[in-house]
C-alpha atoms as a PDB file:
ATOM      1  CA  UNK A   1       0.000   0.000   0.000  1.00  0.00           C
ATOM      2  CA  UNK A   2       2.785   2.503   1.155  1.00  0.00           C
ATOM      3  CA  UNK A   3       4.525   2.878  -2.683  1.00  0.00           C
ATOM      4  CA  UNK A   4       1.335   2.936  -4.488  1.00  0.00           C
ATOM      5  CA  UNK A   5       0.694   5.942  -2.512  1.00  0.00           C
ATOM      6  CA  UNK A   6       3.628   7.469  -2.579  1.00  0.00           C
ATOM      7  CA  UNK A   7       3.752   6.672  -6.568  1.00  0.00           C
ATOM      8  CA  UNK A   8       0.547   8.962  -6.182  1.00  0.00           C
ATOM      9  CA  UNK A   9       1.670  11.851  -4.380  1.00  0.00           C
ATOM     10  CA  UNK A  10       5.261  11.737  -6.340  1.00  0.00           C
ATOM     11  CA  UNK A  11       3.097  12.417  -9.357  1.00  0.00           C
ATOM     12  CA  UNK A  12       0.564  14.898  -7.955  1.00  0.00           C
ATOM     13  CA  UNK A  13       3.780  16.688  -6.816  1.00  0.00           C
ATOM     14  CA  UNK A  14       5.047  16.554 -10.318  1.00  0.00           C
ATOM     15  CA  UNK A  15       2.418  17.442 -12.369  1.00  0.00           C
ATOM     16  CA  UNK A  16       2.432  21.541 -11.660  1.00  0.00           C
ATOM     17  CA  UNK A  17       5.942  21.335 -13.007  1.00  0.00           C
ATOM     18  CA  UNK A  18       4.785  19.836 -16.055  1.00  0.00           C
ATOM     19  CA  UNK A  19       1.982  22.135 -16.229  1.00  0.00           C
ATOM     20  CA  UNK A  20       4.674  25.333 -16.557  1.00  0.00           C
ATOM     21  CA  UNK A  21       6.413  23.180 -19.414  1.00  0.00           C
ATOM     22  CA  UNK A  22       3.069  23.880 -21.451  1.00  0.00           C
ATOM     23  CA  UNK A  23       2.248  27.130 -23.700  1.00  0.00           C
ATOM     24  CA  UNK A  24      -0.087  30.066 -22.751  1.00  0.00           C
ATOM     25  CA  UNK A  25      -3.751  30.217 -23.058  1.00  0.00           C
ATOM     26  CA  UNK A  26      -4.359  31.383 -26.777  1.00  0.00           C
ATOM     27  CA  UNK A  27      -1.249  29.756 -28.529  1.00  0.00           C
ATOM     28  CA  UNK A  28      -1.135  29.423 -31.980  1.00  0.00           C
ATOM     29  CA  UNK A  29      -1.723  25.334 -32.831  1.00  0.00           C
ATOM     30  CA  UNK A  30       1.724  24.265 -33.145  1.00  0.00           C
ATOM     31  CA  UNK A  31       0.449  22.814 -36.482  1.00  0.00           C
ATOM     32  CA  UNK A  32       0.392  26.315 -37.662  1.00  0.00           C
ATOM     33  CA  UNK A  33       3.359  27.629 -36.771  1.00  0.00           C
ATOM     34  CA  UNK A  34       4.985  24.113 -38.128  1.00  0.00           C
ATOM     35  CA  UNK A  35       3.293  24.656 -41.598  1.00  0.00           C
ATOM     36  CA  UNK A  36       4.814  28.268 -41.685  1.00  0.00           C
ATOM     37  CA  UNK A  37       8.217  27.094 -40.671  1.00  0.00           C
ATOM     38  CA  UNK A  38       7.657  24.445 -43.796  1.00  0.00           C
ATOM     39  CA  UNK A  39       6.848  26.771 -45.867  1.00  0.00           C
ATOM     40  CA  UNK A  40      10.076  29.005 -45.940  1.00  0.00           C
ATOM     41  CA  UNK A  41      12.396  28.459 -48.893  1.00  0.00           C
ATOM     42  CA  UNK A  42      14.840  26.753 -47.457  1.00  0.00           C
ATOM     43  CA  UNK A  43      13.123  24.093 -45.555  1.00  0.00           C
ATOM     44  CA  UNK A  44      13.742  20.377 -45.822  1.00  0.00           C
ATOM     45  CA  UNK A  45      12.782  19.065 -42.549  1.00  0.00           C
ATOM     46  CA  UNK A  46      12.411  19.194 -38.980  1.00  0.00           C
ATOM     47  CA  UNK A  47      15.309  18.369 -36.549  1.00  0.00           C
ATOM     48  CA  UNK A  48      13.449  18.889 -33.147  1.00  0.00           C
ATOM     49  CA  UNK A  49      10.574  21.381 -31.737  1.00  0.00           C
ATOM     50  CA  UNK A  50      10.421  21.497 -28.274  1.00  0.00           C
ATOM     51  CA  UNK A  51       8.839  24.678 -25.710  1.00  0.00           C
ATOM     52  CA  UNK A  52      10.729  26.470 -23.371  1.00  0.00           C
ATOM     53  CA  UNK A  53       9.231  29.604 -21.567  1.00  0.00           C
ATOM     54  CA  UNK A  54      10.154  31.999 -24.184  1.00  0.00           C
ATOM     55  CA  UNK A  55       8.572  30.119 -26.759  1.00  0.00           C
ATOM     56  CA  UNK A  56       9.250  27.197 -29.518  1.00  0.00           C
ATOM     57  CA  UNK A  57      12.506  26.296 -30.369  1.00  0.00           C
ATOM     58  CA  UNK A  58      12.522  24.902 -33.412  1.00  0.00           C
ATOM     59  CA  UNK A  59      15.684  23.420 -35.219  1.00  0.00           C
ATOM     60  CA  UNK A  60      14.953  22.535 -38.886  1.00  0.00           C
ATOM     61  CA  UNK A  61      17.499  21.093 -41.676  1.00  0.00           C
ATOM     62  CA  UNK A  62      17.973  23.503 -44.489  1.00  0.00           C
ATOM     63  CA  UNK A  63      18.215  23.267 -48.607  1.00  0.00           C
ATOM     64  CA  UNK A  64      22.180  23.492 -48.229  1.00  0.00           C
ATOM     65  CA  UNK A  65      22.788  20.763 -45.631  1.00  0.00           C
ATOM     66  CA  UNK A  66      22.821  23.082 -42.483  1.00  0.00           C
ATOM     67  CA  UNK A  67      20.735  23.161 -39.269  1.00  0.00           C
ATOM     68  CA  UNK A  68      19.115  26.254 -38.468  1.00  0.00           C
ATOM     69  CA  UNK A  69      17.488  26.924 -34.794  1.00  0.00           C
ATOM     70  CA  UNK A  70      15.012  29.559 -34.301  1.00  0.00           C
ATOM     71  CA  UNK A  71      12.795  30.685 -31.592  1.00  0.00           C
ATOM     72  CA  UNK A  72       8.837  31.340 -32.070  1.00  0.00           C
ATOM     73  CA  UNK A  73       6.596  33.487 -30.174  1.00  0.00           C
ATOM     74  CA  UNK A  74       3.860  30.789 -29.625  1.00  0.00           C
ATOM     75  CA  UNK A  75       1.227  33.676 -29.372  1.00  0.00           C
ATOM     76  CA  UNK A  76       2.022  35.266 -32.563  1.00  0.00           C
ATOM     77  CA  UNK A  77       3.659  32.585 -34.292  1.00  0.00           C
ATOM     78  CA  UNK A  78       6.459  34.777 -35.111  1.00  0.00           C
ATOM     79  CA  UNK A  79      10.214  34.373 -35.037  1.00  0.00           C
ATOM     80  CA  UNK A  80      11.768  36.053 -32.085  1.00  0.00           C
ATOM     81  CA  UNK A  81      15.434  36.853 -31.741  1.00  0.00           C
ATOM     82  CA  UNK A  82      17.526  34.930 -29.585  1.00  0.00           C
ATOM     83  CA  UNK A  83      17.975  37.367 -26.856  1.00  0.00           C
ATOM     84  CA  UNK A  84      14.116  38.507 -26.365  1.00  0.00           C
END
Protein backbone atom coordinates (compact mmCIF):
# COMPACT_ATOMS: atom_id res chain seq x y z
CA UNK A 1 0.00 0.00 0.00
CA UNK A 2 2.79 2.50 1.16
CA UNK A 3 4.52 2.88 -2.68
CA UNK A 4 1.33 2.94 -4.49
CA UNK A 5 0.69 5.94 -2.51
CA UNK A 6 3.63 7.47 -2.58
CA UNK A 7 3.75 6.67 -6.57
CA UNK A 8 0.55 8.96 -6.18
CA UNK A 9 1.67 11.85 -4.38
CA UNK A 10 5.26 11.74 -6.34
CA UNK A 11 3.10 12.42 -9.36
CA UNK A 12 0.56 14.90 -7.95
CA UNK A 13 3.78 16.69 -6.82
CA UNK A 14 5.05 16.55 -10.32
CA UNK A 15 2.42 17.44 -12.37
CA UNK A 16 2.43 21.54 -11.66
CA UNK A 17 5.94 21.33 -13.01
CA UNK A 18 4.79 19.84 -16.06
CA UNK A 19 1.98 22.14 -16.23
CA UNK A 20 4.67 25.33 -16.56
CA UNK A 21 6.41 23.18 -19.41
CA UNK A 22 3.07 23.88 -21.45
CA UNK A 23 2.25 27.13 -23.70
CA UNK A 24 -0.09 30.07 -22.75
CA UNK A 25 -3.75 30.22 -23.06
CA UNK A 26 -4.36 31.38 -26.78
CA UNK A 27 -1.25 29.76 -28.53
CA UNK A 28 -1.13 29.42 -31.98
CA UNK A 29 -1.72 25.33 -32.83
CA UNK A 30 1.72 24.27 -33.14
CA UNK A 31 0.45 22.81 -36.48
CA UNK A 32 0.39 26.32 -37.66
CA UNK A 33 3.36 27.63 -36.77
CA UNK A 34 4.99 24.11 -38.13
CA UNK A 35 3.29 24.66 -41.60
CA UNK A 36 4.81 28.27 -41.69
CA UNK A 37 8.22 27.09 -40.67
CA UNK A 38 7.66 24.45 -43.80
CA UNK A 39 6.85 26.77 -45.87
CA UNK A 40 10.08 29.00 -45.94
CA UNK A 41 12.40 28.46 -48.89
CA UNK A 42 14.84 26.75 -47.46
CA UNK A 43 13.12 24.09 -45.56
CA UNK A 44 13.74 20.38 -45.82
CA UNK A 45 12.78 19.07 -42.55
CA UNK A 46 12.41 19.19 -38.98
CA UNK A 47 15.31 18.37 -36.55
CA UNK A 48 13.45 18.89 -33.15
CA UNK A 49 10.57 21.38 -31.74
CA UNK A 50 10.42 21.50 -28.27
CA UNK A 51 8.84 24.68 -25.71
CA UNK A 52 10.73 26.47 -23.37
CA UNK A 53 9.23 29.60 -21.57
CA UNK A 54 10.15 32.00 -24.18
CA UNK A 55 8.57 30.12 -26.76
CA UNK A 56 9.25 27.20 -29.52
CA UNK A 57 12.51 26.30 -30.37
CA UNK A 58 12.52 24.90 -33.41
CA UNK A 59 15.68 23.42 -35.22
CA UNK A 60 14.95 22.53 -38.89
CA UNK A 61 17.50 21.09 -41.68
CA UNK A 62 17.97 23.50 -44.49
CA UNK A 63 18.22 23.27 -48.61
CA UNK A 64 22.18 23.49 -48.23
CA UNK A 65 22.79 20.76 -45.63
CA UNK A 66 22.82 23.08 -42.48
CA UNK A 67 20.74 23.16 -39.27
CA UNK A 68 19.12 26.25 -38.47
CA UNK A 69 17.49 26.92 -34.79
CA UNK A 70 15.01 29.56 -34.30
CA UNK A 71 12.79 30.68 -31.59
CA UNK A 72 8.84 31.34 -32.07
CA UNK A 73 6.60 33.49 -30.17
CA UNK A 74 3.86 30.79 -29.62
CA UNK A 75 1.23 33.68 -29.37
CA UNK A 76 2.02 35.27 -32.56
CA UNK A 77 3.66 32.59 -34.29
CA UNK A 78 6.46 34.78 -35.11
CA UNK A 79 10.21 34.37 -35.04
CA UNK A 80 11.77 36.05 -32.08
CA UNK A 81 15.43 36.85 -31.74
CA UNK A 82 17.53 34.93 -29.58
CA UNK A 83 17.97 37.37 -26.86
CA UNK A 84 14.12 38.51 -26.37
Amino acid sequence: MKPLFLAVVSLGLAFPALAQDLPPQGARPLSEIAASIENRDDFVAFVKIEYAKEGYKIRYRTRSGDEREILVDPLSGSERKKDQ
